[in-house]
N, C-alpha and C. Protein backbone atom coordinates (compact mmCIF):
# COMPACT_ATOMS: atom_id res chain seq x y z
N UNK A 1 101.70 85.21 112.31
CA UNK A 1 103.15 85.09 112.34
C UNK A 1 103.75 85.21 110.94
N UNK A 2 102.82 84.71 109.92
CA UNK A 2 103.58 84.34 108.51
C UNK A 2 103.96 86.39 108.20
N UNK A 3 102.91 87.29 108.59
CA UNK A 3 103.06 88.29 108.10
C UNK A 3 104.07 89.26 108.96
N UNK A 4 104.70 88.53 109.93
CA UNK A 4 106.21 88.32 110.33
C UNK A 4 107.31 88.31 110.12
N UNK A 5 107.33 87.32 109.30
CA UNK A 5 108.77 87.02 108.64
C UNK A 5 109.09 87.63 107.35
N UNK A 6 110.26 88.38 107.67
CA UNK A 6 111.16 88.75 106.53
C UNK A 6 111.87 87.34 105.73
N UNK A 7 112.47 88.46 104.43
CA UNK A 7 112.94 87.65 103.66
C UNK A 7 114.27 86.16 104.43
N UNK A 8 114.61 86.95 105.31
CA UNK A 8 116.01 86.55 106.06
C UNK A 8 115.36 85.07 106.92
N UNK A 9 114.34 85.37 107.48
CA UNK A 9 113.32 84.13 108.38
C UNK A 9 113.01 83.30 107.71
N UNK A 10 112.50 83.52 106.18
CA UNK A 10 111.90 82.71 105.54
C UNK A 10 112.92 81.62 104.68
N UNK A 11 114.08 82.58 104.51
CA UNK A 11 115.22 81.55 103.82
C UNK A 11 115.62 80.81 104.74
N UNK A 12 115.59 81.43 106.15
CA UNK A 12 116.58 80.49 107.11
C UNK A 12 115.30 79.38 107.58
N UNK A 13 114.02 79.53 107.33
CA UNK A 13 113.61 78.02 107.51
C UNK A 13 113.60 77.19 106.72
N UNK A 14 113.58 77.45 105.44
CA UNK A 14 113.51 77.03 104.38
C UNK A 14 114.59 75.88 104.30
N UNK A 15 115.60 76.75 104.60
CA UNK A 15 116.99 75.84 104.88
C UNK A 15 116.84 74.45 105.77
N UNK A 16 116.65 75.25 106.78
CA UNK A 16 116.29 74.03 108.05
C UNK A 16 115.22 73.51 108.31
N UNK A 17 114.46 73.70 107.13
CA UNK A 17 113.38 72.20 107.34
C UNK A 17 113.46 71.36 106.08
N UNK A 18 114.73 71.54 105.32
CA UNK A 18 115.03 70.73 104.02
C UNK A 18 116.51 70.19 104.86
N UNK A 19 117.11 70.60 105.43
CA UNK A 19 118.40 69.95 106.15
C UNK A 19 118.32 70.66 107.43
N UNK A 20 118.25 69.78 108.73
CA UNK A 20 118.34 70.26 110.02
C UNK A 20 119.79 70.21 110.10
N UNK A 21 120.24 69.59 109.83
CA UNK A 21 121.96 69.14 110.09
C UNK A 21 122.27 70.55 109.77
N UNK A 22 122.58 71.50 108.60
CA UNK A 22 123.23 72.63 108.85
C UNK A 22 123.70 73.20 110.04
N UNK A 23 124.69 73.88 109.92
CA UNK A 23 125.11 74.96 111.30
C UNK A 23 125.01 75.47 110.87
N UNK A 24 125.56 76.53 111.82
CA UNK A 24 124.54 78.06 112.05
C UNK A 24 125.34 78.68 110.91
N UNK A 25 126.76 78.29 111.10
CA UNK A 25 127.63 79.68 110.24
C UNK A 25 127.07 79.18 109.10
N UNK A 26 126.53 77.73 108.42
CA UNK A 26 126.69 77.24 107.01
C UNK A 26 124.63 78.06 106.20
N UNK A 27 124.13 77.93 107.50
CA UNK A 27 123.15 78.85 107.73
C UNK A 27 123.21 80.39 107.36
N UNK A 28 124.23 81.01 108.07
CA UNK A 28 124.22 82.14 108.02
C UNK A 28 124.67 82.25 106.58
N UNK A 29 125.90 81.75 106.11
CA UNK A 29 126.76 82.46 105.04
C UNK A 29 125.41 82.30 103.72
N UNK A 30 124.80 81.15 103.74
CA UNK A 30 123.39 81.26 102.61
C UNK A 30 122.33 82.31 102.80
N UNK A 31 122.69 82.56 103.96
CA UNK A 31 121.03 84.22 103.87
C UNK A 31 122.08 85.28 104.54
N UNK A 32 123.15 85.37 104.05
CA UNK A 32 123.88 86.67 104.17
C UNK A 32 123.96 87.30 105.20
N UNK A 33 124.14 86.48 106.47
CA UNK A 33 124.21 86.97 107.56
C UNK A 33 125.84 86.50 108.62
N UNK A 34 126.25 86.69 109.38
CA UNK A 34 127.00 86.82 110.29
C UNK A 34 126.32 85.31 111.43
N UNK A 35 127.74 84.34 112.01
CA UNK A 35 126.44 83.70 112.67
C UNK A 35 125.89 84.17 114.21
N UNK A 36 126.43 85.05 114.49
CA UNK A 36 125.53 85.63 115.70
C UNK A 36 124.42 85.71 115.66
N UNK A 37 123.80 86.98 114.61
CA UNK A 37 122.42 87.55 114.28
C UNK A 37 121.83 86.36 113.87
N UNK A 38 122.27 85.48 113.19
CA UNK A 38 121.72 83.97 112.28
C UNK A 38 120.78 83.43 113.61
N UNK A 39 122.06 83.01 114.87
CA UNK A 39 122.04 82.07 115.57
C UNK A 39 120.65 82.90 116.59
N UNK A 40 120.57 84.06 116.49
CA UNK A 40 119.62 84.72 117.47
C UNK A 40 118.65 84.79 116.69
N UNK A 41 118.09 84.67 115.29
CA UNK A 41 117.04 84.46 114.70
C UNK A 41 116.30 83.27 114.77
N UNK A 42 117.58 82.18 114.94
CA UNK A 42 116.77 81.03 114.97
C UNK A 42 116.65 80.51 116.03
N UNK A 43 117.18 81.32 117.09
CA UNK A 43 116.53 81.42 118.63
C UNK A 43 114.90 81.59 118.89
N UNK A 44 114.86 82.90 118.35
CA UNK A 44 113.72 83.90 118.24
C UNK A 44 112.73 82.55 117.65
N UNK A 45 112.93 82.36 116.45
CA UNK A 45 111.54 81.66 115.85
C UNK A 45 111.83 80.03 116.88
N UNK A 46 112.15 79.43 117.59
CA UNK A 46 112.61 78.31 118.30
C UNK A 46 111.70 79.22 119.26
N UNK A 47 111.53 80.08 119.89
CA UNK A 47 110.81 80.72 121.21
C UNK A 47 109.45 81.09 120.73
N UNK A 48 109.31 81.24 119.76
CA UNK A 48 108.26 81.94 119.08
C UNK A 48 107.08 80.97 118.70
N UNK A 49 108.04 79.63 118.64
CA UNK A 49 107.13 78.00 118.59
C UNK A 49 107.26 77.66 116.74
N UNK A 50 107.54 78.78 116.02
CA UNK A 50 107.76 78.81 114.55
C UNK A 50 108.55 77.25 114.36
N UNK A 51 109.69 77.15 114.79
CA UNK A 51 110.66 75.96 114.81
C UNK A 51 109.98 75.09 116.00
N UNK A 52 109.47 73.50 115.72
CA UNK A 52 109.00 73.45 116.80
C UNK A 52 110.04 71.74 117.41
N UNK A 53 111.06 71.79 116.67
CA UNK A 53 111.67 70.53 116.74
C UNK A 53 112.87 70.72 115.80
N UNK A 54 113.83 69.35 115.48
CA UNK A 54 114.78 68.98 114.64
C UNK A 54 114.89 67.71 114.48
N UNK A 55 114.93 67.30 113.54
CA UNK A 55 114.83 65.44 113.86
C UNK A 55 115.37 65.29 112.65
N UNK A 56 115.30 63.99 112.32
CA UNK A 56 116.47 63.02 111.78
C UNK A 56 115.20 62.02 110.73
N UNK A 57 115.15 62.41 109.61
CA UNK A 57 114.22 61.53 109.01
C UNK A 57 115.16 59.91 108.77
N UNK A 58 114.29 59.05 108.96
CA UNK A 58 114.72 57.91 108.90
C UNK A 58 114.66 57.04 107.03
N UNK A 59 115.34 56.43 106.63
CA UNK A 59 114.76 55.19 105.40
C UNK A 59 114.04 54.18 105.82
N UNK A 60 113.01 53.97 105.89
CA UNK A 60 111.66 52.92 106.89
C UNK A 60 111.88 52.02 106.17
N UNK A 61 112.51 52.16 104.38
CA UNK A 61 112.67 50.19 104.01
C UNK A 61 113.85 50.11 104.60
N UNK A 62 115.47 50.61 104.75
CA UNK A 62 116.54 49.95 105.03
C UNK A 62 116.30 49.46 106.74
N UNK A 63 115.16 49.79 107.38
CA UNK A 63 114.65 49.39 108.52
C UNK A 63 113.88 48.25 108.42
N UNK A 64 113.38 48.31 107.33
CA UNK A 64 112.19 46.93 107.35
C UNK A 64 111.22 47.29 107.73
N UNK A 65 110.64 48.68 107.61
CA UNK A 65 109.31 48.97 108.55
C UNK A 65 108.69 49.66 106.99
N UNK A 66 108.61 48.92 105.95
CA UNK A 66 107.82 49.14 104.98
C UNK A 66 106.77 49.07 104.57
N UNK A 67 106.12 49.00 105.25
CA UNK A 67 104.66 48.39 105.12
C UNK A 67 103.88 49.86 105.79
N UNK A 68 103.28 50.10 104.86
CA UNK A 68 102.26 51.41 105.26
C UNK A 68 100.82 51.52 104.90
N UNK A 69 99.96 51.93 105.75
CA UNK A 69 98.47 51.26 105.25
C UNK A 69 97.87 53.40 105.70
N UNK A 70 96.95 53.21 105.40
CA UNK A 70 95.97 54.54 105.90
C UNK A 70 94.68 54.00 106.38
N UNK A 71 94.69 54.30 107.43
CA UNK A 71 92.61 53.72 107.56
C UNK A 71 92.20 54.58 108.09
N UNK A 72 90.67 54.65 107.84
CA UNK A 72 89.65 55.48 108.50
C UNK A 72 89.24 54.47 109.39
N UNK A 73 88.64 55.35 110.47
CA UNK A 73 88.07 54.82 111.90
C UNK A 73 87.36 55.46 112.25
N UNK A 74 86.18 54.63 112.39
CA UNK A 74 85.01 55.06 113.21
C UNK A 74 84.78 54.52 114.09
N UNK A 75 84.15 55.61 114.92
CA UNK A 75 83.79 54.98 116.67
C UNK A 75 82.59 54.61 116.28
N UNK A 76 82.26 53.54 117.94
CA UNK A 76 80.78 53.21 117.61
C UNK A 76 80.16 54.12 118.39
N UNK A 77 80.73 55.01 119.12
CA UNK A 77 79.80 56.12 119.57
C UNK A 77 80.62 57.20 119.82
N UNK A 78 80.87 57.98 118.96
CA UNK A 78 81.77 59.67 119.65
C UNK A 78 81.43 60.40 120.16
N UNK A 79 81.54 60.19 121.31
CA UNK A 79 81.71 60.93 122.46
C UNK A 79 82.99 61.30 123.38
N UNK A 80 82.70 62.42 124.07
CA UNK A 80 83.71 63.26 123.93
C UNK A 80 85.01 62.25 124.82
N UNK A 81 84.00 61.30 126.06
CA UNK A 81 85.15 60.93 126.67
C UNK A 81 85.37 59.55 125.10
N UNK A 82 85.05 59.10 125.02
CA UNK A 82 85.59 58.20 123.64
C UNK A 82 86.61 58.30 122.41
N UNK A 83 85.94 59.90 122.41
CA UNK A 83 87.43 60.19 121.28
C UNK A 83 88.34 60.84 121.88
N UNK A 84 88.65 61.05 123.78
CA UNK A 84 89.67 60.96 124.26
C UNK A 84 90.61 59.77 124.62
N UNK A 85 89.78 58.95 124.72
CA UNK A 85 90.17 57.93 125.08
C UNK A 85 91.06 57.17 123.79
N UNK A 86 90.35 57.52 122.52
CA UNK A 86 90.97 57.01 121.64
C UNK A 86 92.06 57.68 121.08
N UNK A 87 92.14 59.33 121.30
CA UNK A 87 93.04 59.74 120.88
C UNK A 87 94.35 59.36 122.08
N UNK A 88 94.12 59.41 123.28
CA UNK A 88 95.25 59.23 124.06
C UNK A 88 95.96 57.68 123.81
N UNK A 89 95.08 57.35 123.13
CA UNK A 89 95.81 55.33 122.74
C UNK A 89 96.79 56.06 121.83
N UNK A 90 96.11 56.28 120.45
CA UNK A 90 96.64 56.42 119.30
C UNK A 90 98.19 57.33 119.53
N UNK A 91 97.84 58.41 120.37
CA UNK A 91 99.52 58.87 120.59
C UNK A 91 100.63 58.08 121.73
N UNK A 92 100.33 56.70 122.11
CA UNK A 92 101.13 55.78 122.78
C UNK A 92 101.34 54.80 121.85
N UNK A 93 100.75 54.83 120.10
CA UNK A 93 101.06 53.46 119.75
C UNK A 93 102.36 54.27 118.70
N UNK A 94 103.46 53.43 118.90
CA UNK A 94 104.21 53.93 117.49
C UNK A 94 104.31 53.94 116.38
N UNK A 95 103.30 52.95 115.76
CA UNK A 95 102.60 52.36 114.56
C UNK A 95 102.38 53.78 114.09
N UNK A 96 101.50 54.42 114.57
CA UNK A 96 100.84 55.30 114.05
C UNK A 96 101.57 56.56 113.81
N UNK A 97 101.94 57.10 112.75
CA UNK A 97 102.99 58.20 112.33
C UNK A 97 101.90 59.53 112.32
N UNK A 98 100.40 59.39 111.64
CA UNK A 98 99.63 60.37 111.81
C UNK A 98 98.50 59.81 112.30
N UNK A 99 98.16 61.09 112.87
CA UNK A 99 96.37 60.92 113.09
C UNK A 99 95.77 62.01 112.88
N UNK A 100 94.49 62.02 112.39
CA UNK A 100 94.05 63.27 112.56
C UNK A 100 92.34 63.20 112.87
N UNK A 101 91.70 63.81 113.24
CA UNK A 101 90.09 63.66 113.11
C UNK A 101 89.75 64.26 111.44
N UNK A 102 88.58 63.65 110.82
CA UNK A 102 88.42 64.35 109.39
C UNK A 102 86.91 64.76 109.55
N UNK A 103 86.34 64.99 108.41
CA UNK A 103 84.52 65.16 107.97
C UNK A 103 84.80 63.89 107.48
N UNK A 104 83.36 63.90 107.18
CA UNK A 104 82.71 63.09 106.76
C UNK A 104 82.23 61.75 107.73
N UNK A 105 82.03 60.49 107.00
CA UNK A 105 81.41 59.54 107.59
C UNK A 105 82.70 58.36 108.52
N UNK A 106 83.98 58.95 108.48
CA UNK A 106 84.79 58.57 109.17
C UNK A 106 84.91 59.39 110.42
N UNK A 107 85.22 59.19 111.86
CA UNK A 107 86.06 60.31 112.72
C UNK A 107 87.49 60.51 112.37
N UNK A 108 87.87 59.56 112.35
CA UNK A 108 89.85 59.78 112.08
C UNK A 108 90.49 59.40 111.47
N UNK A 109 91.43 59.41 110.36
CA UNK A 109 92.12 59.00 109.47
C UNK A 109 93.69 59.05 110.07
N UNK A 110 94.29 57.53 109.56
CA UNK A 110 95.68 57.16 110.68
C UNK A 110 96.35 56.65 109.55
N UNK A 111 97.73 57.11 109.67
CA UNK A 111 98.42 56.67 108.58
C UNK A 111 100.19 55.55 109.70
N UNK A 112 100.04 54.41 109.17
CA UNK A 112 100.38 53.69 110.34
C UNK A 112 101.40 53.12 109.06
N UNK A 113 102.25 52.56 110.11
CA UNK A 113 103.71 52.32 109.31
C UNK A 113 103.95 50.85 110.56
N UNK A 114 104.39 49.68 109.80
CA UNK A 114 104.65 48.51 110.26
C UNK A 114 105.67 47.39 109.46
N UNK A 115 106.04 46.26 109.77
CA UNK A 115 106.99 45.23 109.07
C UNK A 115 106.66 45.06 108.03
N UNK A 116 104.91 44.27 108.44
CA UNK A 116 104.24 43.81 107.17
C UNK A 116 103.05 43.37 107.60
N UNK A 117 101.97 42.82 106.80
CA UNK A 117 100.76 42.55 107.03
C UNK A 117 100.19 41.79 108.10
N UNK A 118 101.24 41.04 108.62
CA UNK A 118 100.76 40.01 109.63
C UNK A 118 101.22 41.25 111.08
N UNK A 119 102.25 42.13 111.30
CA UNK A 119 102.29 43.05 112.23
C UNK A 119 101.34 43.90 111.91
N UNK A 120 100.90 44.21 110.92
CA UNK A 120 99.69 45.36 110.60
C UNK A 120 98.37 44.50 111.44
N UNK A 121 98.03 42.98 111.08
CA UNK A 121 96.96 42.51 111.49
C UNK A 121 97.02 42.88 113.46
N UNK A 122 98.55 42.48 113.83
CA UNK A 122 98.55 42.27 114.91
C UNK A 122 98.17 43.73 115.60
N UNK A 123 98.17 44.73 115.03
CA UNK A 123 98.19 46.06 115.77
C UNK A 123 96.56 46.39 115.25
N UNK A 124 96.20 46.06 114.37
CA UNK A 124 94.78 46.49 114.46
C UNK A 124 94.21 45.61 115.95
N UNK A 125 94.20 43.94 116.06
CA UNK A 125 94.00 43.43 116.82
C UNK A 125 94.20 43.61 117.95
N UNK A 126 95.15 43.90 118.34
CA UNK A 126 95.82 44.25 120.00
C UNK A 126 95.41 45.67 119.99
N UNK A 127 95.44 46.37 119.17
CA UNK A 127 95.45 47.86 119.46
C UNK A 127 93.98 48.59 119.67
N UNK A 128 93.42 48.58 118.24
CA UNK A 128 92.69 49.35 117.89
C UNK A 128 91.29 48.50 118.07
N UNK A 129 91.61 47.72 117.59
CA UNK A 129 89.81 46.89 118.19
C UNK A 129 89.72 46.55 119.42
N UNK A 130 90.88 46.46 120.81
CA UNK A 130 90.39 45.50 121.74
C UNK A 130 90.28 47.04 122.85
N UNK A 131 90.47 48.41 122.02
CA UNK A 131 90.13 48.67 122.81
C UNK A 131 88.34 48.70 123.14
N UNK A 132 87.21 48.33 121.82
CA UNK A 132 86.10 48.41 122.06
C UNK A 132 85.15 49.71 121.98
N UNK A 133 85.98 50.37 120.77
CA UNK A 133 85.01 51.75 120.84
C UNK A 133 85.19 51.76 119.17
N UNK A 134 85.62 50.92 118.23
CA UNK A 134 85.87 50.81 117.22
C UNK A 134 84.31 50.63 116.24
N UNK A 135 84.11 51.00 115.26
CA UNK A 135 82.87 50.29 114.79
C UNK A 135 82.99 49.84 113.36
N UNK A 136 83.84 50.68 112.66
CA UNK A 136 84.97 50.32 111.11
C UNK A 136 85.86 50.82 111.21
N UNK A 137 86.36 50.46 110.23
CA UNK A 137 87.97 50.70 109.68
C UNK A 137 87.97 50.19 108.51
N UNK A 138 88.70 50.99 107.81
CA UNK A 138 88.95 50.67 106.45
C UNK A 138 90.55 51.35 105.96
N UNK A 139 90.81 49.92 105.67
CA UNK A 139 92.33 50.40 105.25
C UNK A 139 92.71 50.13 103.78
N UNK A 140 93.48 50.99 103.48
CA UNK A 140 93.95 51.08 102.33
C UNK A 140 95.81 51.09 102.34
N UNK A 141 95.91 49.88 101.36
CA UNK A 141 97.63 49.58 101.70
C UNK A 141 98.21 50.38 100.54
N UNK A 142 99.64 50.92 100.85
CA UNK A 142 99.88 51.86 100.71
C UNK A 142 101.15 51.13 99.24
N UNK A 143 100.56 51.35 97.68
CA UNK A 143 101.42 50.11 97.13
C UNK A 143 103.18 51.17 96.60
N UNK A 144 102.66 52.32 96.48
CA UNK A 144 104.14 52.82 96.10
C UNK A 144 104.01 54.47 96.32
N UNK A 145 104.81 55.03 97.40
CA UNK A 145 104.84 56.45 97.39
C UNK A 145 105.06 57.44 96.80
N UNK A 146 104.45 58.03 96.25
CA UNK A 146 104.36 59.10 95.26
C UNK A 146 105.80 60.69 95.71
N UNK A 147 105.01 61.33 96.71
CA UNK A 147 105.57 62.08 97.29
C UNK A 147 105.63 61.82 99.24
N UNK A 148 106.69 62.50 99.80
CA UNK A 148 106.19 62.13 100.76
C UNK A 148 107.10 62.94 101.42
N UNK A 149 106.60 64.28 102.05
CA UNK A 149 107.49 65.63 102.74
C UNK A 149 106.84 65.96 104.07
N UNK A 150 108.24 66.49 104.57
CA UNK A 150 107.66 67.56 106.37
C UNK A 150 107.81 68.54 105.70
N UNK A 151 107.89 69.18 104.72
CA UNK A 151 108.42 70.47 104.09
C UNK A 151 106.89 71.48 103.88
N UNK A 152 107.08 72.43 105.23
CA UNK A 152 105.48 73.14 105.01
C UNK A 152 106.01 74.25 103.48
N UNK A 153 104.81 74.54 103.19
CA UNK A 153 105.03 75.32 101.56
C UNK A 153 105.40 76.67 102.30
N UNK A 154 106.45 77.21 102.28
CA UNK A 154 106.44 78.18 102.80
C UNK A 154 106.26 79.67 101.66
N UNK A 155 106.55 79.18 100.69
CA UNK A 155 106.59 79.82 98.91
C UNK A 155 104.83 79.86 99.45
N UNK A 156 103.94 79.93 99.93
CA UNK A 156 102.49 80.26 100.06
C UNK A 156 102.31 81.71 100.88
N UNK A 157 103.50 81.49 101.71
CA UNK A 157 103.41 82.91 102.66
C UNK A 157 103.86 83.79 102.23
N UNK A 158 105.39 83.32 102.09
CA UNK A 158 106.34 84.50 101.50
C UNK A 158 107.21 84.36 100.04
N UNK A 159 107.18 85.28 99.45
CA UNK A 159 107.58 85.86 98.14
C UNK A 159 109.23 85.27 98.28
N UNK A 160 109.63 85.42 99.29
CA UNK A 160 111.18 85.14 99.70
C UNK A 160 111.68 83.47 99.26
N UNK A 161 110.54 82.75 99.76
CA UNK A 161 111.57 81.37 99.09
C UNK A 161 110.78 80.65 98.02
N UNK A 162 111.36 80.35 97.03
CA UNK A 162 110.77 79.83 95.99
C UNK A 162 110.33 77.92 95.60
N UNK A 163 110.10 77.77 94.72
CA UNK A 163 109.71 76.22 94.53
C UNK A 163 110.64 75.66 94.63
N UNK A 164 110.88 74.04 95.28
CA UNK A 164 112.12 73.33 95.11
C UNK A 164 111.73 72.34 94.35
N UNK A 165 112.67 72.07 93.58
CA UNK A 165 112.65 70.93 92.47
C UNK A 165 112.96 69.28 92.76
C-alpha cells in the first residue's frame, strides 16, 4: 500500500493522525485540494483499511489514571488454547492499553495504565493471576515518560511528509 500513496495521501494522513479533529475543507486547503476530491480520498484510504479509526487522545493524569507499569508475562504452559485464552482476557481488561506477544524468554509484554499501585496490585490479582496460566511477571513502573505517540513514521515510506518537531 505504502508504494500507493502519492504525495497528496501522505500529507492528508499526516494531518489526520497528528489532529483527527480537522475537517475536510481545513484538510483540503493544506494539501491543495478542493474538499470533494479531499473528502473522497479520505474515503478511499478509510475503505482501503489505511485509516483504521479516529479517536480522541485523552490526559490520563487530569483523569487520575497515572500510574503506568509494563510487564512481561509468561505462561506456565503456551499452548495454543492458553495463549487464546489469555489473549481473549487481556482484550476485555481496560487496564491494558497494549499487548503484544514478543521473543525471547517472556510470551507477552502489556503496557497497563491504572490509579495507582494498590489498583495495579488489584488487577494483577483479580486479573492476571486468578486466571491460572500465569507463571511470571515482571513489571517495571513506569517513573516519567519520555515520548509517547500513535503517530506511525510515515517520513519512512514517503519522501512527501517530513520530520515533526
Amino acid at each position: 500500500m505504502s508504494d500507493m500513496l502519492d504525495a497528496v495521501d501522505a500529507k492528508i494522513l499526516d494531518l489526520i493522525q497528528h489532529d483527527a479533529g480537522l475537517s475536510v475543507a481545513e484538510i483540503a486547503e493544506r494539501v491543495g485540494l478542493s474538499s470533494s476530491p479531499c473528502w473522497r480520498r479520505i474515503k478511499r484510504l478509510e475503505d482501503d483499511g489505511v485509516i483504521q479509526r479516529r479517536v480522541t487522545i485523552l490526559d490520563r493524569e487530569k483523569l487520575g489514571l497515572d500510574f503506568e507499569v509494563y510487564c512481561t508475562v509468561k505462561l506456565s504452559l503456551p499452548t495454543k488454547e492458553n495463549l487464546e485464552t489469555f489473549e481473549q482476557s487481556v482484550k476485555r481488561w481496560p487496564e491494558v492499553v497494549q499487548c503484544a506477544t514478543v521473543t525471547g524468554a517472556a510470551d507477552y509484554e502489556l503496557r497497563i495504565v491504572t490509579r495507582d499501585m494498590h489498583a495495579f496490585d488489584d488487577f494483577l490479582r483479580d486479573k492476571i493471576l486468578s486466571l491460572g496460566l500465569v507463571s511470571n511477571i515482571e513489571s517495571r513502573i513506569v517513573i516519567r515518560s519520555v515520548k509517547n505517540s500513535t503517530a506511525v513514521p510515515l517520513g519512512l515510506i514517503s519522501p512527501y511528509v517530513g520530520a515533526r518537531v
